[in-house]
Structures are given as structure tokens and as C-alpha cells.
N, C-alpha and C. Protein backbone atom coordinates (compact mmCIF):
# COMPACT_ATOMS: atom_id res chain seq x y z
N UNK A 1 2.01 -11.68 13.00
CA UNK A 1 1.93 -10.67 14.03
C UNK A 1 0.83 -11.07 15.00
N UNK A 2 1.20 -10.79 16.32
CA UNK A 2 -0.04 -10.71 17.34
C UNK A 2 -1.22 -9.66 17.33
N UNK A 3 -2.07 -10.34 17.12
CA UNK A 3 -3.09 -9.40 17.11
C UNK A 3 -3.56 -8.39 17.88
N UNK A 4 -3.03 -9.26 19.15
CA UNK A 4 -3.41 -9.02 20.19
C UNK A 4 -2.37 -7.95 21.24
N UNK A 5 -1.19 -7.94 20.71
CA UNK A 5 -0.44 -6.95 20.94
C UNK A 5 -0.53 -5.42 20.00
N UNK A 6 -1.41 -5.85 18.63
CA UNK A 6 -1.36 -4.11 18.38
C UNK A 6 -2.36 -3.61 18.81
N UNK A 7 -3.67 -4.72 18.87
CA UNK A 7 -5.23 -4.25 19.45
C UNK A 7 -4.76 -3.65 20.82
N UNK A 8 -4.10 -3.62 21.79
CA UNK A 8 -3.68 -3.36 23.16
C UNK A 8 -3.04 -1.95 22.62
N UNK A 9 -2.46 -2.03 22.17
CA UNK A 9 -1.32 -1.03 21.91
C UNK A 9 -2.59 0.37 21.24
N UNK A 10 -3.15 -0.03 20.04
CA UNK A 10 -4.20 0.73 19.56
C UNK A 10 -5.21 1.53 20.72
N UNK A 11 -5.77 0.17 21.61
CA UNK A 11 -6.70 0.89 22.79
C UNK A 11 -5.87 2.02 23.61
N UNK A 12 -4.76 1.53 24.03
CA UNK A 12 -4.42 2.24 25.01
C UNK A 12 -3.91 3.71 24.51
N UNK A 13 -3.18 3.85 23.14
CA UNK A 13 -3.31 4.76 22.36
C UNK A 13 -4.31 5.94 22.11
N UNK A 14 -5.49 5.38 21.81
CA UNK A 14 -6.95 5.76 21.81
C UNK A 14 -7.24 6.60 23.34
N UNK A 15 -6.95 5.79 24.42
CA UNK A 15 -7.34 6.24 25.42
C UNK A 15 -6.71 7.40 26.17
N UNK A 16 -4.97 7.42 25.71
CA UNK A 16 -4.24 8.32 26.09
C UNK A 16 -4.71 9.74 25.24
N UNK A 17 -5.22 9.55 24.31
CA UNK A 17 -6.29 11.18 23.54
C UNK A 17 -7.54 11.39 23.97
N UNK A 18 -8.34 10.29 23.93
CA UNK A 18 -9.70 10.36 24.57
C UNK A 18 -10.43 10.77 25.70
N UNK A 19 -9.16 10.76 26.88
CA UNK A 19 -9.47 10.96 28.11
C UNK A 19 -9.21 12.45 28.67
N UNK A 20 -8.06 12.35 28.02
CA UNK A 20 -7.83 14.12 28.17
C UNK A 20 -8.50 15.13 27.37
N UNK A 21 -9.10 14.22 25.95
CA UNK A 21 -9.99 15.04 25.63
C UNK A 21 -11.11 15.35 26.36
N UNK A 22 -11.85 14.50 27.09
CA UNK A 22 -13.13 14.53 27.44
C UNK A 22 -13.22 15.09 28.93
N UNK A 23 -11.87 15.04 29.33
CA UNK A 23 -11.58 16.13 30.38
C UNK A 23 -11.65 17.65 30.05
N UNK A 24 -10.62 17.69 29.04
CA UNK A 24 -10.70 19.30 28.64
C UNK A 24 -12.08 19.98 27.87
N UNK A 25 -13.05 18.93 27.62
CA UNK A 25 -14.77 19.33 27.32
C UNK A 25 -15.21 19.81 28.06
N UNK A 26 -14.48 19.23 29.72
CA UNK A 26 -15.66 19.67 30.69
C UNK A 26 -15.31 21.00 30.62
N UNK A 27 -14.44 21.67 30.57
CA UNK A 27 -13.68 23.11 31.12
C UNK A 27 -15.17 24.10 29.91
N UNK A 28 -15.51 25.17 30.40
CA UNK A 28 -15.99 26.13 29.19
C UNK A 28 -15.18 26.75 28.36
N UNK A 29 -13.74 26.96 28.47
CA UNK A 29 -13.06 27.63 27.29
C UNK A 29 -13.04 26.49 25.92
N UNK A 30 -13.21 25.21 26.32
CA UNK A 30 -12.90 24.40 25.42
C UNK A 30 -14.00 24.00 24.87
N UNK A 31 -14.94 24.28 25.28
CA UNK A 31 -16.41 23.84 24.66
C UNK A 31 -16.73 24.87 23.34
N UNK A 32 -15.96 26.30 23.37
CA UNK A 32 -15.92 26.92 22.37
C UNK A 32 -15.38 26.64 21.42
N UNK A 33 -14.18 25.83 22.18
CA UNK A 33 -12.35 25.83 21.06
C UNK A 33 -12.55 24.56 20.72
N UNK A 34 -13.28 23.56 20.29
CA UNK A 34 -13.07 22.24 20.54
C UNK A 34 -12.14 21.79 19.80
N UNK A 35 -11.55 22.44 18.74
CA UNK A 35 -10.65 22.36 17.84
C UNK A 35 -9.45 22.35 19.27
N UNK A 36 -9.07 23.41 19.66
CA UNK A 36 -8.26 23.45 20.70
C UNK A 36 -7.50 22.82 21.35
N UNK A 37 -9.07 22.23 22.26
CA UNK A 37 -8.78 20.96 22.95
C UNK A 37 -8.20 19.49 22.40
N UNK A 38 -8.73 19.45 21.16
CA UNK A 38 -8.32 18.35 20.22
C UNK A 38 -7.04 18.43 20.21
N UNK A 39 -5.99 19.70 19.99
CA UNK A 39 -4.85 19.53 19.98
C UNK A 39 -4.04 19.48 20.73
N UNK A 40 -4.43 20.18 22.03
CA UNK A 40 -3.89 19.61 23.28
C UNK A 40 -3.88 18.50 24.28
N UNK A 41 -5.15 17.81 23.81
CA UNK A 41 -5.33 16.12 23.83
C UNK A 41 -4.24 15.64 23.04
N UNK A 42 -4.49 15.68 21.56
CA UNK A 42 -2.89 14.92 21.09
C UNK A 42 -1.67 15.18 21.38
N UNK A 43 -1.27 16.48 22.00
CA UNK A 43 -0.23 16.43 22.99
C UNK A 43 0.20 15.91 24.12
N UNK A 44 -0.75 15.57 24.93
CA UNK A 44 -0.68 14.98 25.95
C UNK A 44 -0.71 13.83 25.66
N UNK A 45 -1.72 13.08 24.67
CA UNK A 45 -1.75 11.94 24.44
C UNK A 45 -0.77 10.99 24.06
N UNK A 46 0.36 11.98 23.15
CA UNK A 46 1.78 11.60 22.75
C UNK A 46 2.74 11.44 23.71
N UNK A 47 2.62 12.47 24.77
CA UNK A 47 3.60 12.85 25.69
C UNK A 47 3.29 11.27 26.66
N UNK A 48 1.99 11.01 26.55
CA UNK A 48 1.70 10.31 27.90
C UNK A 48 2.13 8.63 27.04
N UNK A 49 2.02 8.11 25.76
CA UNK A 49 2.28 7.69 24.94
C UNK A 49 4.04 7.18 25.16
N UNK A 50 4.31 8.07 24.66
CA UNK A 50 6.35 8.20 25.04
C UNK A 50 6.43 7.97 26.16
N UNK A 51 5.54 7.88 27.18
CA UNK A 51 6.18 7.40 28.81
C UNK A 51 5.85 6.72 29.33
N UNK A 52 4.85 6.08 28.46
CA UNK A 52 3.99 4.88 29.28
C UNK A 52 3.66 3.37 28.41
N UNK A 53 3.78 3.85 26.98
CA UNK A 53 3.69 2.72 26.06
C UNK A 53 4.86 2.06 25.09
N UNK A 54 6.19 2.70 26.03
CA UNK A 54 6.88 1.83 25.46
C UNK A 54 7.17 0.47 25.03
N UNK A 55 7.25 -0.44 26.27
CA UNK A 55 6.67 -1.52 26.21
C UNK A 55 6.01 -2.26 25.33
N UNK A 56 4.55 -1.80 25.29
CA UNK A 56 3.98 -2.14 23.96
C UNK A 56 4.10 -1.60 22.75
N UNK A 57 4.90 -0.46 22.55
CA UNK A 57 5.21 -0.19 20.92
C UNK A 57 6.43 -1.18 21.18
N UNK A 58 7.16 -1.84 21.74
CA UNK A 58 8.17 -2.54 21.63
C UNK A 58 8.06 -3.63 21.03
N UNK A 59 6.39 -4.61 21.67
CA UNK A 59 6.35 -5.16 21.43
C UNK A 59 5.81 -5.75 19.86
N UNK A 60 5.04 -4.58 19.42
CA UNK A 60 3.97 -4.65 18.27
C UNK A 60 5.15 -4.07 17.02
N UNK A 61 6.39 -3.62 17.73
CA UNK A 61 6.95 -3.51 15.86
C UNK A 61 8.25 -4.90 16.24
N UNK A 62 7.89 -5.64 17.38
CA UNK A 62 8.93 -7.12 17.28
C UNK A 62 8.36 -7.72 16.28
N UNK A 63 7.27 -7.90 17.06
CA UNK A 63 6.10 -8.65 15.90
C UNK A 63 5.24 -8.29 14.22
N UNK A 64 5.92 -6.93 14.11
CA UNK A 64 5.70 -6.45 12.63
C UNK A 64 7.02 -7.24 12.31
N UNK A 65 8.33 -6.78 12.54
CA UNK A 65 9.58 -7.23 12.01
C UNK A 65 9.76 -8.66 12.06
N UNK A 66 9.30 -9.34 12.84
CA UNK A 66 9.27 -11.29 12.69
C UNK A 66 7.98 -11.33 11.26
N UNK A 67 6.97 -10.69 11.28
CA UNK A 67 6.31 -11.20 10.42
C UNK A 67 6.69 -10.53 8.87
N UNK A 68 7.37 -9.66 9.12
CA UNK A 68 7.95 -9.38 7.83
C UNK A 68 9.16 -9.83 7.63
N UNK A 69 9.96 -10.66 8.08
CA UNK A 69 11.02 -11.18 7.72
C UNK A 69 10.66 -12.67 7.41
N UNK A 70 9.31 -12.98 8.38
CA UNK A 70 8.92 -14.48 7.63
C UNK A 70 8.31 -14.65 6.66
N UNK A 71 7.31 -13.66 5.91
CA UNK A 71 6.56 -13.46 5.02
C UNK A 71 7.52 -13.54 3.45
N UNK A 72 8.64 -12.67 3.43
CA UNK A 72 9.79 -12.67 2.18
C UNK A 72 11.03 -12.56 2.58
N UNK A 73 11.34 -13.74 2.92
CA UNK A 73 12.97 -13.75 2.95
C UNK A 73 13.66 -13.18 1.62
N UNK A 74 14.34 -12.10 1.49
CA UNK A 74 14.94 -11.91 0.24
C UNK A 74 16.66 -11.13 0.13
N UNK A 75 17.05 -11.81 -0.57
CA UNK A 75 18.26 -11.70 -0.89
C UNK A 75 19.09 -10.33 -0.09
N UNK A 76 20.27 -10.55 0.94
CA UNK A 76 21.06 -9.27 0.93
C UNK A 76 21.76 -8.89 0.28
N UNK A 77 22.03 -7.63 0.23
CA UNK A 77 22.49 -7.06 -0.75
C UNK A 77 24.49 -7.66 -0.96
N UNK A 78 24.60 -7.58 0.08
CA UNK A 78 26.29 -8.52 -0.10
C UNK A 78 26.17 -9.68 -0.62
N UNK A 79 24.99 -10.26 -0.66
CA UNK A 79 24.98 -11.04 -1.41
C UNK A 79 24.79 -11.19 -3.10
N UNK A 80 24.35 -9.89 -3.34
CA UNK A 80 24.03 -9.72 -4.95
C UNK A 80 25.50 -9.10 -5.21
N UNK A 81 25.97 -8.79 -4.57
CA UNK A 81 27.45 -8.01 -5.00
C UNK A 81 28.11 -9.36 -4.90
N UNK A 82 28.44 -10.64 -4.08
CA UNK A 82 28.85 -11.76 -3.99
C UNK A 82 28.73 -12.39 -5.61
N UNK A 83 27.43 -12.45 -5.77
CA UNK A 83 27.09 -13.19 -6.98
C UNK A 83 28.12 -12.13 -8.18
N UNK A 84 27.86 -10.81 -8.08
CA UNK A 84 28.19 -9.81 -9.41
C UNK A 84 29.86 -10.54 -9.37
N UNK A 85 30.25 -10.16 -8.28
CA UNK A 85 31.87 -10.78 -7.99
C UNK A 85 31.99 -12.02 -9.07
N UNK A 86 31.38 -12.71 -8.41
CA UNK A 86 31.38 -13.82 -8.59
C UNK A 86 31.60 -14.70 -10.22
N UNK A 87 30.21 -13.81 -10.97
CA UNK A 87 30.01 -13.67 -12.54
C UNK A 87 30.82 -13.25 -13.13
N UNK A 88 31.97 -11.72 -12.81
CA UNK A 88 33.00 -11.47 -13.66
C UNK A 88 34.29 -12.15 -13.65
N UNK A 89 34.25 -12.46 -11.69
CA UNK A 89 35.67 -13.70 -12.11
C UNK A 89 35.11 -14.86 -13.19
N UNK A 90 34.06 -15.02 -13.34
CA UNK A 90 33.96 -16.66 -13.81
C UNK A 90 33.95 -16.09 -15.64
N UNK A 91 33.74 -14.76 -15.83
CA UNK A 91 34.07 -14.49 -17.27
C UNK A 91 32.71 -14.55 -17.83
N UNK A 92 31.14 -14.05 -16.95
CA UNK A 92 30.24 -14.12 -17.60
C UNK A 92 29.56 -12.68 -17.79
N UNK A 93 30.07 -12.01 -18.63
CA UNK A 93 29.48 -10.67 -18.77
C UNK A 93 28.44 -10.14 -18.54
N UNK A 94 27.20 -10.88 -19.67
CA UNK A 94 26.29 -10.63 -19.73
C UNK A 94 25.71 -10.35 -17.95
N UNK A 95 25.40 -11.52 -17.48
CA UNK A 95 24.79 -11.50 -15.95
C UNK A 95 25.87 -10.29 -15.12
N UNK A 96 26.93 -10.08 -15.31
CA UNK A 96 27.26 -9.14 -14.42
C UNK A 96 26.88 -7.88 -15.05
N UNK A 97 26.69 -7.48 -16.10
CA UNK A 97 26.21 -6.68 -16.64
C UNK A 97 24.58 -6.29 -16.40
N UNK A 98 23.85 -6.99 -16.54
CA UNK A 98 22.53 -6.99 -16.04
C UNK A 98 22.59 -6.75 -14.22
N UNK A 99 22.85 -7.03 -13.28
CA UNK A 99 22.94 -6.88 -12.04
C UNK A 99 24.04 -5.90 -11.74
N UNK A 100 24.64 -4.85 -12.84
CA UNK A 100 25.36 -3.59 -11.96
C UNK A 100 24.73 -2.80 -12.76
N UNK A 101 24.01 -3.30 -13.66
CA UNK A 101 22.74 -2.31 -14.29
C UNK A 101 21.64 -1.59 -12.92
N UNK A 102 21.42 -2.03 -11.83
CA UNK A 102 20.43 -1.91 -11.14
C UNK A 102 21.35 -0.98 -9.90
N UNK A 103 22.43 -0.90 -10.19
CA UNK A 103 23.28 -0.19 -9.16
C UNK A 103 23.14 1.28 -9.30
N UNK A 104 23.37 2.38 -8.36
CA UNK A 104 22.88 3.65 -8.37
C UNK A 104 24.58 3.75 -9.22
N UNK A 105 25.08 5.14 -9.41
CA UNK A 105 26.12 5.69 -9.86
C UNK A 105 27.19 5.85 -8.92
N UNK A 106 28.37 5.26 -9.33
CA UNK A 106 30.03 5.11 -8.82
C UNK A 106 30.53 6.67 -8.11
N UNK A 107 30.96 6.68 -7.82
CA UNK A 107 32.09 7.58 -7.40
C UNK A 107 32.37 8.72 -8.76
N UNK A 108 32.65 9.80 -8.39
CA UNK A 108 32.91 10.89 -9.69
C UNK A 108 34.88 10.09 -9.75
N UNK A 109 34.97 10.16 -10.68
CA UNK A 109 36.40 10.35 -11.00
C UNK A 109 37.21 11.36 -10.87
N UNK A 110 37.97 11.81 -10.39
CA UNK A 110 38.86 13.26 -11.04
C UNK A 110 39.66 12.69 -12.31
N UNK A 111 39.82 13.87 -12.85
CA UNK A 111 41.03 13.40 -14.36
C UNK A 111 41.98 14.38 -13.15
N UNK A 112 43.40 13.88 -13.43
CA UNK A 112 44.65 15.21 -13.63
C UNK A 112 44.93 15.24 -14.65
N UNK A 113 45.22 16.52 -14.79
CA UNK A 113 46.31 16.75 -15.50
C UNK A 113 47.63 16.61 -15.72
């Protein structure tokens, strides 16, 4: 991951709460409420967030998802069903047995009558 794309992303984050907080300090209703103001800073901060930092949240979860796909490449799942396939045509129980062990539960059946 770029470092340097979440540190950007983090500041500007930071700044979209910070600023409107320290705006709404100056006001006197908020110097009482500071709780208040805190929450209407993170509103704005979000709002301003969603319209302005797309871009860089774009860029900082490219670069989570490249570094987590290079970090553990691991098996898809069509592919473990490939292999299960694979084990009962070839007549090996055991291993298909162990790998549909890890499978959630089938379909209900109906009986008729």
C-alpha cells in the first residue's frame, strides 16, 4: 500500500472535522455545547468527505485491495468445489469427505408423500 495515499486521505479527513469544528467554537452557543459542536462537525465533516474525497478514498482502498491480494493469494472457492468434483469422480472418499465437511448445510429436502 501507498503510504502516502492513506496519510493524504487521513489529513484531509482530519481537516474536513477540524475546521468546522473550530469554526463552530468561535460561535457562544457552542462554547457551552462543545459536545454539540463535535457532532455537527462530524456531520459536515462526512458530508464534505462524500463530496470531495472521493478520489482519494478511491485511491487508498485500490491500494488496500492490490496489497491484500499480493500479500495471500488463496484458493477460490470454484476451485475447492473443482478439486471436491474432482476427488469423487476419481473414487477418493476420504478427501472429498474432509473438504464437504467445511461446507455450510444443503438445501432442505421435501419428502412426498
Amino acid at each position: 500500500m501507498k503510504a502516502r495515499s492513506a496519510l493524504v486521505y487521513t489529513v484531509l479527513r482530519l481537516l474536513a472535522f477540524l475546521i468546522p469544528f473550530g469554526l463552530l467554537m468561535l460561535l457562544p452557543i457552542f462554547q457551552e455545547l462543545y459536545w454539540l459542536a463535535a457532532i455537527f462537525a462530524a456531520v459536515i465533516g462526512l458530508s464534505l468527505s462524500m463530496l470531495f474525497l472521493r478520489r482519494p478514498l478511491a485511491q487508498v482502498t485500490t491500494d488496500l485491495v492490490a496489497r491484500r491480494e499480493s500479500r495471500a493469494p488463496r484458493a477460490r472457492d470454484e476451485d475447492d468445489e473443482d478439486a471436491n468434483v474432482d476427488a469423487l469422480a476419481a473414487g477418493d472418499s476420504a478427501s472429498a469427505d474432509v473438504a464437504s465437511a467445511d461446507e455450510g448445510p444443503e438445501e432442505e429436502r421435501t419428502v412426498s408423500n
